[in-house]
C-alpha atoms as a PDB file:
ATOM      1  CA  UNK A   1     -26.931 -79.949   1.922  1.00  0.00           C
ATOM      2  CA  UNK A   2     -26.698 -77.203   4.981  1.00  0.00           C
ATOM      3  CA  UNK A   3     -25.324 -74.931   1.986  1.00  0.00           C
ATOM      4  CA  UNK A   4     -27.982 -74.961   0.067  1.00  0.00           C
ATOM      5  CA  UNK A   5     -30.300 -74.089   3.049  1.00  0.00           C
ATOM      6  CA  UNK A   6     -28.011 -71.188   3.916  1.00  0.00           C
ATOM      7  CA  UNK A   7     -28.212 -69.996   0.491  1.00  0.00           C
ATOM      8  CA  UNK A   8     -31.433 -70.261   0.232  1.00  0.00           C
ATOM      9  CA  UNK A   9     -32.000 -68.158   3.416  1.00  0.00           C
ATOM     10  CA  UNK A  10     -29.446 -65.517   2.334  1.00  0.00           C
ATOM     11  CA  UNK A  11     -31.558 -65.146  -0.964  1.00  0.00           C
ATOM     12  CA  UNK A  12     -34.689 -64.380   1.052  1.00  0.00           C
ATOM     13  CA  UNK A  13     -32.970 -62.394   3.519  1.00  0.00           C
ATOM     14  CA  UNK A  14     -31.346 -60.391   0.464  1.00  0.00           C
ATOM     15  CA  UNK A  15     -35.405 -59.451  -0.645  1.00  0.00           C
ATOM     16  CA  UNK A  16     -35.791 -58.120   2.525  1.00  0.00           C
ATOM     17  CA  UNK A  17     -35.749 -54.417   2.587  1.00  0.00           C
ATOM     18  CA  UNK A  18     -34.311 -54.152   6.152  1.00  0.00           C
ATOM     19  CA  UNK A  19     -31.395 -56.232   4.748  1.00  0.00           C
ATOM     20  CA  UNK A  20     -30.560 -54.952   1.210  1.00  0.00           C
ATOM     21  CA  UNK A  21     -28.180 -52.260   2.439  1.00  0.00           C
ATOM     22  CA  UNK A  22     -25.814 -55.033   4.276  1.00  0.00           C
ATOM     23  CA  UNK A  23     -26.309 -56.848   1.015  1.00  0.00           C
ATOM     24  CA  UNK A  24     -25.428 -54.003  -0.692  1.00  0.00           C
ATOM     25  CA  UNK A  25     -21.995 -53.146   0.917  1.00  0.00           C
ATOM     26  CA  UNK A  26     -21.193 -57.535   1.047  1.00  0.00           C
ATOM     27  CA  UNK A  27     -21.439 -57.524  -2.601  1.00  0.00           C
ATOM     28  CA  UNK A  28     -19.211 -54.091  -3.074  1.00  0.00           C
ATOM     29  CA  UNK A  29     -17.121 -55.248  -0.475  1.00  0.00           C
ATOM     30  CA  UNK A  30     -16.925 -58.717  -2.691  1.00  0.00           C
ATOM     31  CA  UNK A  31     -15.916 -56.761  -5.750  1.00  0.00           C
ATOM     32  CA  UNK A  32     -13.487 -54.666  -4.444  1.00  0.00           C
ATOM     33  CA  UNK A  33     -11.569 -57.779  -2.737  1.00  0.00           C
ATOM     34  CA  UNK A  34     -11.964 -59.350  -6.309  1.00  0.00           C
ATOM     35  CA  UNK A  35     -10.191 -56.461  -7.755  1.00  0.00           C
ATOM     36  CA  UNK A  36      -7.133 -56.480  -5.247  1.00  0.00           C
ATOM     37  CA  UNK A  37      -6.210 -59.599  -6.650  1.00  0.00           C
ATOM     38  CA  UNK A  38      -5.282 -57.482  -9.729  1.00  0.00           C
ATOM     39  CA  UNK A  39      -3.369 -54.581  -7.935  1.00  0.00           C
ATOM     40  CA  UNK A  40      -1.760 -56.210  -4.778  1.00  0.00           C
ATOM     41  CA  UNK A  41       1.491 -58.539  -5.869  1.00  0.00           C
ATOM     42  CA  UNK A  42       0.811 -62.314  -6.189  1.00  0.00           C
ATOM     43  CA  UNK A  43       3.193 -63.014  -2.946  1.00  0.00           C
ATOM     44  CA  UNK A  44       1.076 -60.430  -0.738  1.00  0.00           C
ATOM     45  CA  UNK A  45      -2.451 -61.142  -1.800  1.00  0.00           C
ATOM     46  CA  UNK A  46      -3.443 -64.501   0.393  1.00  0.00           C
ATOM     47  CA  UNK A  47      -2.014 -62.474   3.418  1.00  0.00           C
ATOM     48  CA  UNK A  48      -4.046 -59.359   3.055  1.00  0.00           C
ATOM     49  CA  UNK A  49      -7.900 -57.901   3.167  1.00  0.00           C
ATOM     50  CA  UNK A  50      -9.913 -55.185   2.750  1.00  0.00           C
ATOM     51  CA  UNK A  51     -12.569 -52.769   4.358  1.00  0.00           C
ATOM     52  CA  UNK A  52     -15.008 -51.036   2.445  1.00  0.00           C
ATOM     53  CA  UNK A  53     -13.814 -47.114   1.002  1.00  0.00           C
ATOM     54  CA  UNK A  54     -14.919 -44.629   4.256  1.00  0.00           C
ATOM     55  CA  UNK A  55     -14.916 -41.308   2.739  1.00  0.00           C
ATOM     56  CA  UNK A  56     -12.094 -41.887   0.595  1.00  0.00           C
ATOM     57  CA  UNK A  57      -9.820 -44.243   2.657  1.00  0.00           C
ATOM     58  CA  UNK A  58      -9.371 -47.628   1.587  1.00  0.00           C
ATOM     59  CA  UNK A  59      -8.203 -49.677   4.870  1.00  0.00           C
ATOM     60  CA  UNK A  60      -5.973 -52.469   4.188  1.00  0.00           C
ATOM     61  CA  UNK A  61      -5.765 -55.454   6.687  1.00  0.00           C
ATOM     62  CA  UNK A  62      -2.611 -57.392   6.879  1.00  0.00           C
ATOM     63  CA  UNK A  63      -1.732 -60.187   9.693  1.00  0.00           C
ATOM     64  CA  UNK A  64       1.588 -59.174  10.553  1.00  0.00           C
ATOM     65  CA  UNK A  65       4.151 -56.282  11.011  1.00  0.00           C
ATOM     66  CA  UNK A  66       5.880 -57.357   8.138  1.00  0.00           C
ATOM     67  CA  UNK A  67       3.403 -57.470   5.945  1.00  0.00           C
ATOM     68  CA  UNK A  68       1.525 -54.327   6.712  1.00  0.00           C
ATOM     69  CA  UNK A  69       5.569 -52.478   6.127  1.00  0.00           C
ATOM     70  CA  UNK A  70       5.674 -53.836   2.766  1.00  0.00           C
ATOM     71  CA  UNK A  71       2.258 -52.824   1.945  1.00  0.00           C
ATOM     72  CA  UNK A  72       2.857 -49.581   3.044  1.00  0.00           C
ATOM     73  CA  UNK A  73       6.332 -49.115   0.939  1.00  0.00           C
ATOM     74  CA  UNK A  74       3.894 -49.979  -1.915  1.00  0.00           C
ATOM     75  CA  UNK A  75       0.333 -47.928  -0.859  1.00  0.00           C
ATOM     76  CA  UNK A  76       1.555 -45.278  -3.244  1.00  0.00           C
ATOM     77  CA  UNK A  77       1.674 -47.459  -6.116  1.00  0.00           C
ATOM     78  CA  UNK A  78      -1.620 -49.143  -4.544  1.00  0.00           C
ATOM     79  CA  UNK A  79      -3.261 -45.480  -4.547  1.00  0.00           C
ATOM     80  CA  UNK A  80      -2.499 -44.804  -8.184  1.00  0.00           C
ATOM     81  CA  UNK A  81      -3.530 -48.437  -9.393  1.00  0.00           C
ATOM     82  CA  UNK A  82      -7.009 -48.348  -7.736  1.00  0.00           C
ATOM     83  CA  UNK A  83      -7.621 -44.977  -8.885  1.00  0.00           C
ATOM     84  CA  UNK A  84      -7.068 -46.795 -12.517  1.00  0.00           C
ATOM     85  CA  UNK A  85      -9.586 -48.895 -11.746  1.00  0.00           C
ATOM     86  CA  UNK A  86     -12.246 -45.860 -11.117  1.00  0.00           C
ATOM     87  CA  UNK A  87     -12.211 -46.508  -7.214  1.00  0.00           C
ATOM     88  CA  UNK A  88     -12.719 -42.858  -5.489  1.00  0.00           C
ATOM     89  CA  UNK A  89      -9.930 -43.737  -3.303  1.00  0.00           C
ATOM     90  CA  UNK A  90      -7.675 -40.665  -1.695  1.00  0.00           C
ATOM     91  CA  UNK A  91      -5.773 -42.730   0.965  1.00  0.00           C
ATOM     92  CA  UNK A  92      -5.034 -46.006   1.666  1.00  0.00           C
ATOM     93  CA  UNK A  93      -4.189 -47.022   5.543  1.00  0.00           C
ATOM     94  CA  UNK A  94      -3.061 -50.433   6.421  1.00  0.00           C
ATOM     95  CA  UNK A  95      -3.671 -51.745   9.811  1.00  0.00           C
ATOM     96  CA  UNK A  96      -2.403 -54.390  11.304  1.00  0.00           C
ATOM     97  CA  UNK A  97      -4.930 -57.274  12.564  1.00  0.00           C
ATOM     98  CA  UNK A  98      -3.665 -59.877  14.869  1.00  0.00           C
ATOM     99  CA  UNK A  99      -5.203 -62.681  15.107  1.00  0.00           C
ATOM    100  CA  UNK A 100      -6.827 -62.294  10.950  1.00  0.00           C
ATOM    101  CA  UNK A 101      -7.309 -65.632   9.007  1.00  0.00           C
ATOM    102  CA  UNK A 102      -6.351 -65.579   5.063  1.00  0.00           C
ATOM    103  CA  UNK A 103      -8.122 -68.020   2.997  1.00  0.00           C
ATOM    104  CA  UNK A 104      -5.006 -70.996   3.490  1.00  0.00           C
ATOM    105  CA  UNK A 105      -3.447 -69.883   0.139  1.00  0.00           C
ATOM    106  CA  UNK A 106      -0.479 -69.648   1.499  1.00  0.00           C
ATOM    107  CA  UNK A 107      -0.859 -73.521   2.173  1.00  0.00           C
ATOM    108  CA  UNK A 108      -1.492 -74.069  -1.398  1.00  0.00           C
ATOM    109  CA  UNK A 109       1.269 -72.350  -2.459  1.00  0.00           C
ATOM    110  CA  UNK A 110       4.205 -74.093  -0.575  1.00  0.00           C
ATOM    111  CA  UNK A 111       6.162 -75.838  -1.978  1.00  0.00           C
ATOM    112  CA  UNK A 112       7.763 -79.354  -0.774  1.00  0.00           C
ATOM    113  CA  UNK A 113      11.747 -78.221  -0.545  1.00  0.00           C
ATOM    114  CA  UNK A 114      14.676 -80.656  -0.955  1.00  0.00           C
ATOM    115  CA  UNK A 115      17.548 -80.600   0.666  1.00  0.00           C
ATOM    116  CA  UNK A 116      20.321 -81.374  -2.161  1.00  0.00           C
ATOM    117  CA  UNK A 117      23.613 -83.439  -1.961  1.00  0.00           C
ATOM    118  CA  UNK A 118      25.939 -80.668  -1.059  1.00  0.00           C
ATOM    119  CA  UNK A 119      23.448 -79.827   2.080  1.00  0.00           C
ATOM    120  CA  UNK A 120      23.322 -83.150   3.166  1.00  0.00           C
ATOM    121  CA  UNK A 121      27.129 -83.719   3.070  1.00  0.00           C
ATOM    122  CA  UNK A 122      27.456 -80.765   4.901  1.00  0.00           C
ATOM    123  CA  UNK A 123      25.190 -81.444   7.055  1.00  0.00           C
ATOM    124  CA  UNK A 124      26.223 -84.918   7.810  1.00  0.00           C
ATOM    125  CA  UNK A 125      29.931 -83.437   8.460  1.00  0.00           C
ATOM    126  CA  UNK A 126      28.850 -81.116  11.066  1.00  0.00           C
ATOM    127  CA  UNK A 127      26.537 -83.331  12.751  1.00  0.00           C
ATOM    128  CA  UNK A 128      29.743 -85.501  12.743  1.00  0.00           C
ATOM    129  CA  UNK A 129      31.839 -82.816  14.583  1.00  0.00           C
ATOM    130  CA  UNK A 130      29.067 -81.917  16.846  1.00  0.00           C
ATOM    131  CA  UNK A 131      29.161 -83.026  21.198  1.00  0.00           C
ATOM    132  CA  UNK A 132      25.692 -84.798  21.900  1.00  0.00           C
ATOM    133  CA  UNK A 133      23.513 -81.684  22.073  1.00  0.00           C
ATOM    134  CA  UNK A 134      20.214 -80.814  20.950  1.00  0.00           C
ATOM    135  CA  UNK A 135      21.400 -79.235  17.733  1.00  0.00           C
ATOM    136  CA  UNK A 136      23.025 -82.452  16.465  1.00  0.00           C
ATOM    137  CA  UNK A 137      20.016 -84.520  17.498  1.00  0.00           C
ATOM    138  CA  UNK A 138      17.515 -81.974  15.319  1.00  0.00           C
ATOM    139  CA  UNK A 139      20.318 -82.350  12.298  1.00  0.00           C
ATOM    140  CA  UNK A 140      20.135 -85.836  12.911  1.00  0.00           C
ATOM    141  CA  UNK A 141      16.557 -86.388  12.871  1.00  0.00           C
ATOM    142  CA  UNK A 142      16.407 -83.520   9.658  1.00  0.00           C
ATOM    143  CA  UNK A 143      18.831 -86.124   7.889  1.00  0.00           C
ATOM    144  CA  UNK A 144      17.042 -88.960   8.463  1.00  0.00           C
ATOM    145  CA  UNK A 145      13.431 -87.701   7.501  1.00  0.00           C
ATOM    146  CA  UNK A 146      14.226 -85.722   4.245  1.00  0.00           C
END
């Protein structure tokens, strides 16, 4: 129900001259995240996001060090693939933004992994040779909840 009145409103506030430019650059800004699905690998896209083209520059957010380095061994690539798609794109800069929350696909992706019969014998056995310590105790308790 609060949706719909939030819709609504944004629909009345889009009519609004004073408003259409914001509207404007939401809906390109919409698109062009729409369209880095298609250029950005499957394994990178949930962890990444975009700023509106500035003059040429396409800024690239990612949440992490490690994820803005491999975005950056692949910006050339990037470059050439959005200016496929028609974007007038000259540079792309990715920036690192602590703190930036995906959409949880990375959630939906995991999957559930099993531990298999070789890694549970092994396991076992060194829990086996292990002195009372934390590190047999977190074995033990990974053994017993798999």
């Amino acid at each position: 129900m609060a949706t719909r009145k939030i819709n609504a409103y944004f629909r009345i506030l889009e009519k609004e001259a004073e408003h259409q430019d914001l509207f404007l650059k939401i809906d390109k800004l919409n698109k062009i995240q729409q369209s880095l699905l298609a250029i950005i690998p499957s394994h990178l896209v949930g962890h990444c996001a975009i700023g509106l083209p500035n003059n040429g520059k396409l800024t690239i957010f990612a949440p992490n060090g490690s994820i803005a380095t491999k975005l950056k061994q692949i910006s050339p690539t990037l470059l050439q693939k959005t200016q496929n798609l028609g974007w007038e794109v000259t540079s792309i800069q990715i920036a690192t933004q602590a703190q930036y929350q995906t959409n949880n696909i990375d959630h939906v992706n995991q999957k559930k992994r099993h531990l298999g019969k070789s890694g549970v014998a092994s396991l076992t056995q060194l829990a086996a040779t292990l002195p009372a310590s934390a590190l047999k105790t977190a074995i033990e308790s990974l053994l017993k909840n798999r």
